[in-house]
N, C-alpha and C. Protein backbone atom coordinates (compact mmCIF):
# COMPACT_ATOMS: atom_id res chain seq x y z
N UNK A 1 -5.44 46.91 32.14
CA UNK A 1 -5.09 45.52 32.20
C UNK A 1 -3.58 45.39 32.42
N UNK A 2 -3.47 44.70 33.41
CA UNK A 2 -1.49 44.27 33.47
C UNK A 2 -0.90 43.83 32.50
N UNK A 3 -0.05 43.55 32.49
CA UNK A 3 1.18 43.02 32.17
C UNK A 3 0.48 41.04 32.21
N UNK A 4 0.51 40.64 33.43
CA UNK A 4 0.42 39.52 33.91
C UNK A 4 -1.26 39.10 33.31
N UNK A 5 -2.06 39.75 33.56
CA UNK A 5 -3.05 39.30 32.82
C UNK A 5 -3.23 39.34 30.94
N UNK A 6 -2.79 39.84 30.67
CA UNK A 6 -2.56 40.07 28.86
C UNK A 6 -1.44 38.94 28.96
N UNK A 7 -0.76 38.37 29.57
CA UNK A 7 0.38 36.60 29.80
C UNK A 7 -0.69 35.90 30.33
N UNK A 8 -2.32 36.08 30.94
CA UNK A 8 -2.75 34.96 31.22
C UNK A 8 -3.60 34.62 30.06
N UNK A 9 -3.93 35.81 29.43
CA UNK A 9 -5.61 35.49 28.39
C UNK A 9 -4.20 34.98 26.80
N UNK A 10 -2.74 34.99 27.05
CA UNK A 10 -2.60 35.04 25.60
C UNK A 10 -2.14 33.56 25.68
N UNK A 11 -1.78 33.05 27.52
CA UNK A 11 -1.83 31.60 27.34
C UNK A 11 -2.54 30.75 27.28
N UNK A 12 -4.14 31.20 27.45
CA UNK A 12 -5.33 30.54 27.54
C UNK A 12 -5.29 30.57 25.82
N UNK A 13 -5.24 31.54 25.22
CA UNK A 13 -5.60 31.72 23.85
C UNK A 13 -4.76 31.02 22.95
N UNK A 14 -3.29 30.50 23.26
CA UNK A 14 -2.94 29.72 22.79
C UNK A 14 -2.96 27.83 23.00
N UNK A 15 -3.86 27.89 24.55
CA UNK A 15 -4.01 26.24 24.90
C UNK A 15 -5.20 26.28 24.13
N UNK A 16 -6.29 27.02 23.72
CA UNK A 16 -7.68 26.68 22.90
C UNK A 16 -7.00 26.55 21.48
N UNK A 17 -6.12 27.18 21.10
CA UNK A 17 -5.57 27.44 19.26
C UNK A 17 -4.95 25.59 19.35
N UNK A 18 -3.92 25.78 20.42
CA UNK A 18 -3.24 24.05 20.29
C UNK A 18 -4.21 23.15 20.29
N UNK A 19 -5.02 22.73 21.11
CA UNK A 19 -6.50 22.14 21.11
C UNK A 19 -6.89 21.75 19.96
N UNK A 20 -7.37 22.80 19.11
CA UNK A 20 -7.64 22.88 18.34
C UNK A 20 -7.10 22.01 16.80
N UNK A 21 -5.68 22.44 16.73
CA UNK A 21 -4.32 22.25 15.80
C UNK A 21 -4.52 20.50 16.45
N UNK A 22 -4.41 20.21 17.47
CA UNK A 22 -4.04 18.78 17.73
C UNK A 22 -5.39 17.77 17.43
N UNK A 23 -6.79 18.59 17.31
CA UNK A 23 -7.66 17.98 16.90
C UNK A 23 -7.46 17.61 14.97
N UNK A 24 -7.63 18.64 14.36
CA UNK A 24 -7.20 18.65 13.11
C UNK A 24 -5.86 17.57 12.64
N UNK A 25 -4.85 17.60 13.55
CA UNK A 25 -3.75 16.82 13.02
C UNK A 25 -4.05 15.19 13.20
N UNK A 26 -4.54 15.19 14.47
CA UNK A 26 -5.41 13.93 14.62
C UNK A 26 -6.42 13.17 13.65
N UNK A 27 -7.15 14.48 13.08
CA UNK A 27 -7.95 13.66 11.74
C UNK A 27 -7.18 13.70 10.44
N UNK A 28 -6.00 14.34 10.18
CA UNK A 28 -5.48 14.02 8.97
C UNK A 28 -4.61 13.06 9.55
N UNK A 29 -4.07 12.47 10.35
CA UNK A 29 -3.47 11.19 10.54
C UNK A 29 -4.36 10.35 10.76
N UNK A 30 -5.51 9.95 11.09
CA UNK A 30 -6.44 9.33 10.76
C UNK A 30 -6.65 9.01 9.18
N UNK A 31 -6.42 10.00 8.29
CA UNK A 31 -7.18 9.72 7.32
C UNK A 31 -5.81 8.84 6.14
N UNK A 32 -4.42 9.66 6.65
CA UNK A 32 -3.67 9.29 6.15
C UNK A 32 -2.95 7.83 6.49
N UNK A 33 -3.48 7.45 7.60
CA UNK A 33 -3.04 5.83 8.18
C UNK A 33 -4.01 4.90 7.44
N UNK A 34 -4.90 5.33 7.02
CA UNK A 34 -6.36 4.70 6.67
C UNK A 34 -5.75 4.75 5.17
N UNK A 35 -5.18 5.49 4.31
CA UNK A 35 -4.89 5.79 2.88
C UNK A 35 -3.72 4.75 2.84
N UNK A 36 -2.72 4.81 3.87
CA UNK A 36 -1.20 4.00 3.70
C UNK A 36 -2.36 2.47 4.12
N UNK A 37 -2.67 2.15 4.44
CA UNK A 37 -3.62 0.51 5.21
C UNK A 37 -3.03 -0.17 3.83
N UNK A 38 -4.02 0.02 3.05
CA UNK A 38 -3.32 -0.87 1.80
C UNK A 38 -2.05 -1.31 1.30
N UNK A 39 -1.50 0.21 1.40
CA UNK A 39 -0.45 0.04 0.67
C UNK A 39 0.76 -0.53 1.39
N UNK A 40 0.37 -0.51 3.00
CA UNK A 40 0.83 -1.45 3.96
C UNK A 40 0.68 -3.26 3.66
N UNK A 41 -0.52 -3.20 3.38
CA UNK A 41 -1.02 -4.64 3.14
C UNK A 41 -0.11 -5.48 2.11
N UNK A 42 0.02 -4.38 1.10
CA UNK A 42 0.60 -4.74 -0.55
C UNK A 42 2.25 -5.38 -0.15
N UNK A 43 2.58 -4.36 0.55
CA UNK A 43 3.74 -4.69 1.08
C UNK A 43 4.55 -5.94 1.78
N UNK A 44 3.52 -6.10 2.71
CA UNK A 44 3.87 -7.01 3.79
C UNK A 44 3.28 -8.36 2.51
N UNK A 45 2.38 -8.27 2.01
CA UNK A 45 2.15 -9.97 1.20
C UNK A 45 3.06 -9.81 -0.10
N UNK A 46 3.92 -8.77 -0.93
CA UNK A 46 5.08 -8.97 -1.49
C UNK A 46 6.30 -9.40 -0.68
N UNK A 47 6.54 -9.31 0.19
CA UNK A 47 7.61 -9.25 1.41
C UNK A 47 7.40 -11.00 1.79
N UNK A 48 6.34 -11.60 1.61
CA UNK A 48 5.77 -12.94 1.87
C UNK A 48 6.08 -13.70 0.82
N UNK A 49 6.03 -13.57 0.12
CA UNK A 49 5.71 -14.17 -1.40
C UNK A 49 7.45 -13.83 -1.62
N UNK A 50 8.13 -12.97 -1.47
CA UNK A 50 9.76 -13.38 -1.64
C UNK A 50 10.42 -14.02 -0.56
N UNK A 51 9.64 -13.90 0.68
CA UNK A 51 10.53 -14.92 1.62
C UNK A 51 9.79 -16.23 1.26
N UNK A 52 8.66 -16.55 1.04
CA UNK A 52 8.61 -18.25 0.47
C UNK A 52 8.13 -17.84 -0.98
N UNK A 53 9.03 -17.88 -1.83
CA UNK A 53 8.13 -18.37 -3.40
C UNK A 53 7.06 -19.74 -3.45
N UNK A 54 7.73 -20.58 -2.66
CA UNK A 54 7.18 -22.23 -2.83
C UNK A 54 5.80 -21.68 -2.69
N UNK A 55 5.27 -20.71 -2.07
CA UNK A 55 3.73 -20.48 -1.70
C UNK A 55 3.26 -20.18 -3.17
N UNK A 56 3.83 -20.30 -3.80
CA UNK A 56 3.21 -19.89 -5.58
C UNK A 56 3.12 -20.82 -6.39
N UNK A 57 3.88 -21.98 -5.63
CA UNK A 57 3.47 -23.15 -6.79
C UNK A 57 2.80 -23.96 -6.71
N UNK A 58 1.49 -23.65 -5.69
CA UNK A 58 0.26 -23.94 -5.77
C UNK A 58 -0.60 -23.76 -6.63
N UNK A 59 -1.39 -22.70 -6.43
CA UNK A 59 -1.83 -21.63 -7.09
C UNK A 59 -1.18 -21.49 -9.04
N UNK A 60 -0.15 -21.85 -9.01
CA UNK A 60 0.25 -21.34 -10.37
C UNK A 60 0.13 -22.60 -10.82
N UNK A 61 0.12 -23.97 -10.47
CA UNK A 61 0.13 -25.58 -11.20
C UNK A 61 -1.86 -25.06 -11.35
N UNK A 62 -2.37 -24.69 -10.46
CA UNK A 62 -3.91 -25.00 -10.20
C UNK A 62 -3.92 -24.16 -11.57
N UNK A 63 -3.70 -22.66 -11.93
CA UNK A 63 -4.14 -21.90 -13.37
C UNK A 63 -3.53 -22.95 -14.69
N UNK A 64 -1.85 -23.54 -14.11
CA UNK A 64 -1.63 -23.89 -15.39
C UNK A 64 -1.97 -24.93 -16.12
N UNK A 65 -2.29 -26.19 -14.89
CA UNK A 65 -2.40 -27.41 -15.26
C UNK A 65 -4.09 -28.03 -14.40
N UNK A 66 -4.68 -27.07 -14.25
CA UNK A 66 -6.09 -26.99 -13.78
C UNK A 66 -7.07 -27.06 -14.71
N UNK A 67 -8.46 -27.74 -13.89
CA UNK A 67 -9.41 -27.83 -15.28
C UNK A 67 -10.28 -26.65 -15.98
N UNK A 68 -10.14 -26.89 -17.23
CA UNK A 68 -11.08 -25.88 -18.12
C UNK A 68 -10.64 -24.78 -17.74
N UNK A 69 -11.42 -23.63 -17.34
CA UNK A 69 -11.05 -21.84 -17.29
C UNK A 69 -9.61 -21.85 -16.88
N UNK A 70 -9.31 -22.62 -15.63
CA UNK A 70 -7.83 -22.25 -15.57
C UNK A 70 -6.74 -22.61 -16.33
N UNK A 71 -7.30 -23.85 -16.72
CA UNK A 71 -5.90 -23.94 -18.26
C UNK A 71 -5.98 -23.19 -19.26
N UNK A 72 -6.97 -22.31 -19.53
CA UNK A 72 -6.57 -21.84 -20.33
C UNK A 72 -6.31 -20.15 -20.23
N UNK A 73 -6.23 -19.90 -18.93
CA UNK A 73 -6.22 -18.81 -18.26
C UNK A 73 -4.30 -18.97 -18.30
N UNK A 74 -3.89 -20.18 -17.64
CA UNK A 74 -3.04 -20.56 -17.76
C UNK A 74 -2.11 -20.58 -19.17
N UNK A 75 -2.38 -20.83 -20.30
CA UNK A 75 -2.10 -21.23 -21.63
C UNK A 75 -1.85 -19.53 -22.02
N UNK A 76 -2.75 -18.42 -21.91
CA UNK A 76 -2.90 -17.54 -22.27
C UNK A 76 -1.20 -16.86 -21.54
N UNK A 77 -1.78 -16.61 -19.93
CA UNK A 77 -0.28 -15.95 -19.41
C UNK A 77 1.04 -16.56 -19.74
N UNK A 78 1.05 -18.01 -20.56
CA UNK A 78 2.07 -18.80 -21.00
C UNK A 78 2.25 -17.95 -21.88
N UNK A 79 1.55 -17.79 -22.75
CA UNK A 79 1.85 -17.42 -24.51
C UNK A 79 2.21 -15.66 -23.95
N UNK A 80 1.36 -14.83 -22.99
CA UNK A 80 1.78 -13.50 -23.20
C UNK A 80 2.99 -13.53 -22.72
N UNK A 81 3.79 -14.71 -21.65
CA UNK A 81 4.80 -14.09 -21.04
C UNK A 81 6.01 -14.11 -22.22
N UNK A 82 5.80 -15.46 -22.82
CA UNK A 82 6.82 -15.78 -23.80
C UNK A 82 6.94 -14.45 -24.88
N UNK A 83 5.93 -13.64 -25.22
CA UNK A 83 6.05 -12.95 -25.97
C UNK A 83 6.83 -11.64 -25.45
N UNK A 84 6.05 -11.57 -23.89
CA UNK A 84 7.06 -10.77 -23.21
C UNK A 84 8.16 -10.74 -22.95
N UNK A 85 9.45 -11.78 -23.14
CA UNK A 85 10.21 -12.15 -22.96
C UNK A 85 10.99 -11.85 -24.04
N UNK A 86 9.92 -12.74 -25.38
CA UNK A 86 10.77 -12.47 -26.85
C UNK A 86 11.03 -10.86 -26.84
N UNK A 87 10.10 -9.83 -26.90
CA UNK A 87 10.21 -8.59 -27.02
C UNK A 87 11.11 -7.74 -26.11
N UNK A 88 11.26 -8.09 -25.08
CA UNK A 88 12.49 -7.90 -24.06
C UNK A 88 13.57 -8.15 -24.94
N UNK A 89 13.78 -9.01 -25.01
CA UNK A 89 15.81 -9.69 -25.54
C UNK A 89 15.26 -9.27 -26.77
N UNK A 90 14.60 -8.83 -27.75
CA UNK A 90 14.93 -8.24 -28.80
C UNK A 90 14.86 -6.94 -28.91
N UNK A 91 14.42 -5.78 -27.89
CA UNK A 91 14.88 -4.74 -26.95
C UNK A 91 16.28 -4.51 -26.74
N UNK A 92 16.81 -5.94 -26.30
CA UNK A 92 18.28 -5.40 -25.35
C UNK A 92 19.34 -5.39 -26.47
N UNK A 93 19.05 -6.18 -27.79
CA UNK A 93 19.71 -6.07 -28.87
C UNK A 93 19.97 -4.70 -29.78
């Protein structure tokens, strides 16, 4: 066998190995674009919610000052935040 043929079978043998490698990398970026999706999602609607807050004071009058389940859904995150708050600044003391 030549020279030139042992350079043709070792470039064939490396376009089937790449083939191969580019199939595989293809499904773990598949799987890993599919894993980040969410955490893309999470992002972009925090990123929303600080460029308009006003979009929250819908939603937050409807839990706080809404009927039945949400007032008191409302009443509840009132009382935990305050407590969260008290326990904070008596933390920083």
């Amino acid at each position: 066998m030549s020279k030139l043929e042992q350079l043709a079978r070792r470039r064939e043998t490396l376009i089937i190995r790449c083939g191969g490698q580019r199939e595989r990398l293809a499904e773990s970026y598949a799987q890993l674009a599919n894993s980040l999706r969410w955490a893309s999602l999470a992002k972009g609607f925090l990123q929303q919610i600080k460029e308009h807050p006003v979009a929250l004071i819908g939603p937050a009058a409807t839990i706080i000052a809404g009927p039945g389940k949400f007032r008191r859904i409302g009443k509840a995150l009132s009382l935990g935040w305050s407590i969260f708050r008290a326990v904070r600044t008596n933390r920083r003391r």
